[in-house]
Protein backbone atom coordinates (compact mmCIF):
# COMPACT_ATOMS: atom_id res chain seq x y z
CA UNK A 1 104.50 155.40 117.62
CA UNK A 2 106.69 152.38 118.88
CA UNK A 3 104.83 151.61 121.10
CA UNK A 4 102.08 151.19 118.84
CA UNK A 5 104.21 149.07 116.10
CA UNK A 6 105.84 146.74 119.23
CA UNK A 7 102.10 146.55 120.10
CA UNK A 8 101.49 145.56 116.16
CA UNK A 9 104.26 143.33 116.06
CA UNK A 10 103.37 141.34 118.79
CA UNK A 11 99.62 141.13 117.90
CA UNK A 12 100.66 139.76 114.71
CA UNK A 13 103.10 137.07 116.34
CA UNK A 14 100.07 136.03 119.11
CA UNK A 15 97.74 135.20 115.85
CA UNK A 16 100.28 133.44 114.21
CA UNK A 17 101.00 130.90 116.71
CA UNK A 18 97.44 130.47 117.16
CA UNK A 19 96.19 130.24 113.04
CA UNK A 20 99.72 128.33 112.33
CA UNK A 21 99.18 125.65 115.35
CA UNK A 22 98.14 122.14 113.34
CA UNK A 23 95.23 120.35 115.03
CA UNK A 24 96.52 118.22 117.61
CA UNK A 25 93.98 114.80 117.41
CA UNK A 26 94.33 113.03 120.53
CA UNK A 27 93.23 109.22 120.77
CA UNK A 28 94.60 105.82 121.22
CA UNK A 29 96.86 104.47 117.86
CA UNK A 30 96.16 100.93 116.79
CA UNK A 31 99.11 99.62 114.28
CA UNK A 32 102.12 101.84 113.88
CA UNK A 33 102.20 105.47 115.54
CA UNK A 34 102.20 108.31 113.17
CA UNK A 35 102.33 111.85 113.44
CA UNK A 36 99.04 113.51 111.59
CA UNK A 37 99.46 115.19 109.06
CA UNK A 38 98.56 118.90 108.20
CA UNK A 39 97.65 118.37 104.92
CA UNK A 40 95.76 114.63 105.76
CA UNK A 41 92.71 114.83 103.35
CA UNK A 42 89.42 114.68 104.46
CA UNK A 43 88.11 114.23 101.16
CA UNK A 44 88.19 111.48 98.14
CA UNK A 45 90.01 113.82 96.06
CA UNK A 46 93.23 111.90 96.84
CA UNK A 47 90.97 108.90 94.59
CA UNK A 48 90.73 111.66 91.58
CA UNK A 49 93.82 110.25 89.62
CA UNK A 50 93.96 106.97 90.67
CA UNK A 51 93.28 104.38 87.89
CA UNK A 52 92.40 100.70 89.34
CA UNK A 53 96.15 99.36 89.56
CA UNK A 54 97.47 102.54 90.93
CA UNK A 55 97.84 103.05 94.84
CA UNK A 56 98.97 106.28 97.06
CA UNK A 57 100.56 106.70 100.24
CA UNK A 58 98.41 109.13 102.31
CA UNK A 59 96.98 110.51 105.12
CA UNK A 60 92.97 110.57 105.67
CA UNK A 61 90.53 112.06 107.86
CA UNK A 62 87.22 110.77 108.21
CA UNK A 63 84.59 109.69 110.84
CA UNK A 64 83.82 105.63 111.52
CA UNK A 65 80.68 104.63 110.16
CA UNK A 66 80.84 101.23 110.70
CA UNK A 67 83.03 98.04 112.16
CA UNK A 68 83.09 94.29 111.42
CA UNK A 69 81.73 92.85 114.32
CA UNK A 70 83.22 89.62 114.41
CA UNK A 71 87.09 91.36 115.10
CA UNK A 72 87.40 94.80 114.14
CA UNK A 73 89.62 93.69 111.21
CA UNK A 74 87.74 95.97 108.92
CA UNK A 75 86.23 99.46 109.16
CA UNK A 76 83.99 101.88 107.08
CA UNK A 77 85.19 105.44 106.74
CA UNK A 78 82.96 108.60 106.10
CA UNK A 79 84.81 111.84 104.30
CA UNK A 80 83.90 115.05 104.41
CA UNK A 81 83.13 114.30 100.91
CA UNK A 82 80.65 112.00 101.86
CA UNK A 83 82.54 109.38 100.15
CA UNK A 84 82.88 106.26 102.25
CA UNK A 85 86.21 104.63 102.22
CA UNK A 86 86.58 100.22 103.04
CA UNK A 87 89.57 100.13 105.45
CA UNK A 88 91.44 97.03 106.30
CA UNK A 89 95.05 97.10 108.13
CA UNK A 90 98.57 95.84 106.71
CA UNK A 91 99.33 92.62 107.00
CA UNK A 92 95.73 91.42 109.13
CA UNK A 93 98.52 92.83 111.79
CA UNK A 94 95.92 94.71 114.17
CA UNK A 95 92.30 95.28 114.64
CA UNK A 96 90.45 98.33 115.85
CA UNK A 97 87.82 98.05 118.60
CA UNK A 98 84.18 96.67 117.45
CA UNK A 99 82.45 99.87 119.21
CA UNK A 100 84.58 102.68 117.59
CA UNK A 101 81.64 103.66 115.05
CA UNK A 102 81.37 107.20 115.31
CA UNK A 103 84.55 107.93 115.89
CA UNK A 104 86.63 110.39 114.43
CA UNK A 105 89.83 108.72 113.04
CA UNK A 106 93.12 109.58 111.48
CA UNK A 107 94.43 106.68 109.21
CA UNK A 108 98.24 106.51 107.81
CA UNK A 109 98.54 104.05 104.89
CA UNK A 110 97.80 103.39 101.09
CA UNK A 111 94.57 104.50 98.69
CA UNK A 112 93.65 102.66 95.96
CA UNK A 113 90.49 101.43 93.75
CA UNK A 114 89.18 98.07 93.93
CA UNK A 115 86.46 96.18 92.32
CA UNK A 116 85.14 94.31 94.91
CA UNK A 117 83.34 91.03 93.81
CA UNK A 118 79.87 89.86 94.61
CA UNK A 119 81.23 87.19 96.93
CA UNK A 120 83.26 89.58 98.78
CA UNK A 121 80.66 92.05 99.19
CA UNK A 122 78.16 89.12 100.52
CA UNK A 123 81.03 87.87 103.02
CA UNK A 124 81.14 91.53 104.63
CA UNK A 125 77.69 92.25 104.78
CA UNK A 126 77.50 88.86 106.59
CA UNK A 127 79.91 90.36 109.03
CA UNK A 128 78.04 93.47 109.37
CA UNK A 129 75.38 91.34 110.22
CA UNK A 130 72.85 91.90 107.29
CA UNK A 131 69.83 89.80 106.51
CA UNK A 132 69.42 86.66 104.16
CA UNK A 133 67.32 89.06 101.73
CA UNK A 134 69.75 92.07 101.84
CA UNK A 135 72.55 89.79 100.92
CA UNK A 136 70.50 88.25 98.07
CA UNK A 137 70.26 91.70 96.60
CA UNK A 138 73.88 91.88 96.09
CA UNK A 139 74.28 90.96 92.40
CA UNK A 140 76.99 92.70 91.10
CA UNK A 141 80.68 94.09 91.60
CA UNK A 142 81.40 97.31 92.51
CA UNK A 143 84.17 99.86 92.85
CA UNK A 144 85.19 100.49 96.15
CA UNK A 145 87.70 103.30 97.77
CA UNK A 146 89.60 101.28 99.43
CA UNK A 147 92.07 102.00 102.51
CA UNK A 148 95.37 99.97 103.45
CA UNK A 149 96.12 101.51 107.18
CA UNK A 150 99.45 100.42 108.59
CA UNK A 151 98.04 103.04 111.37
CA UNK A 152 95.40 104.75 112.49
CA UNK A 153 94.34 107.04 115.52
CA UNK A 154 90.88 106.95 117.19
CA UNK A 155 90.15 110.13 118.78
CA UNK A 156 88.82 109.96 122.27
């Protein structure tokens, strides 16, 4: 019988260590290194609660969908959720590279809601490169999950 429960006990100690290990993401940081987060959301539910002058510090998980071209001063975010979240860094103080678009990445940094106006909107889809007639289309404002990253960490 103690053989059996030292057995037991160290079964149960082996699975722990393996189901209590957080996910290690490994990558090159861009802006200030940060240690991820277990409970870094993958989803917009961190957005929920927000009203549009409120703002959250926060952890996200996501997958690059898409980078401005002209520096890498911007980048589009995909959650779980299938939310897509505008990113742009602190302080213009780093860029991310142009080809990172699917990507995993880890960002460190403030949520918040923004309205973004039509100009804006036509000024980034000029930097994504879009046509005269898809920028004509743009016509009105429209709220935007937005991302403030003083970090992030592209997985390799």
């Amino acid at each position: 019988m103690k053989v059996f429960n030292t057995f037991a006990a160290l079964l149960l100690v082996i699975l722990c260590q393996i189901s209590c290990k957080e996910e290690t993401m490994k990558g090159d940081f861009y802006g200030q290194e940060f240690e991820v987060s277990r409970k870094a959301t993958k989803t917009s539910a961190a957005y929920d609660a927000l009203s549009a002058t409120d703002s959250i510090q926060t952890q996200m998980v996501g997958e690059i969908t898409e980078v401005c071209q002209s520096k890498g001063c911007w980048m589009k975010v995909k959650l779980e959720s299938n939310d897509e979240v505008f990113v742009r860094f602190k302080d213009y103080g780093f860029f991310v590279p142009k080809d990172a678009a699917g990507k995993k990445v880890a960002m460190n940094g403030a949520a918040f809601l923004e309205e973004m106006s039509v100009e804006d909107q036509k000024h980034f889809a000029e930097d994504e490169g879009a046509s005269e007639d898809e920028i004509a289309q743009i016509t009105t404002p429209k709220k935007t999950l937005r991302f403030e990253a003083d970090g992030v960490l592209i997985a390799n």
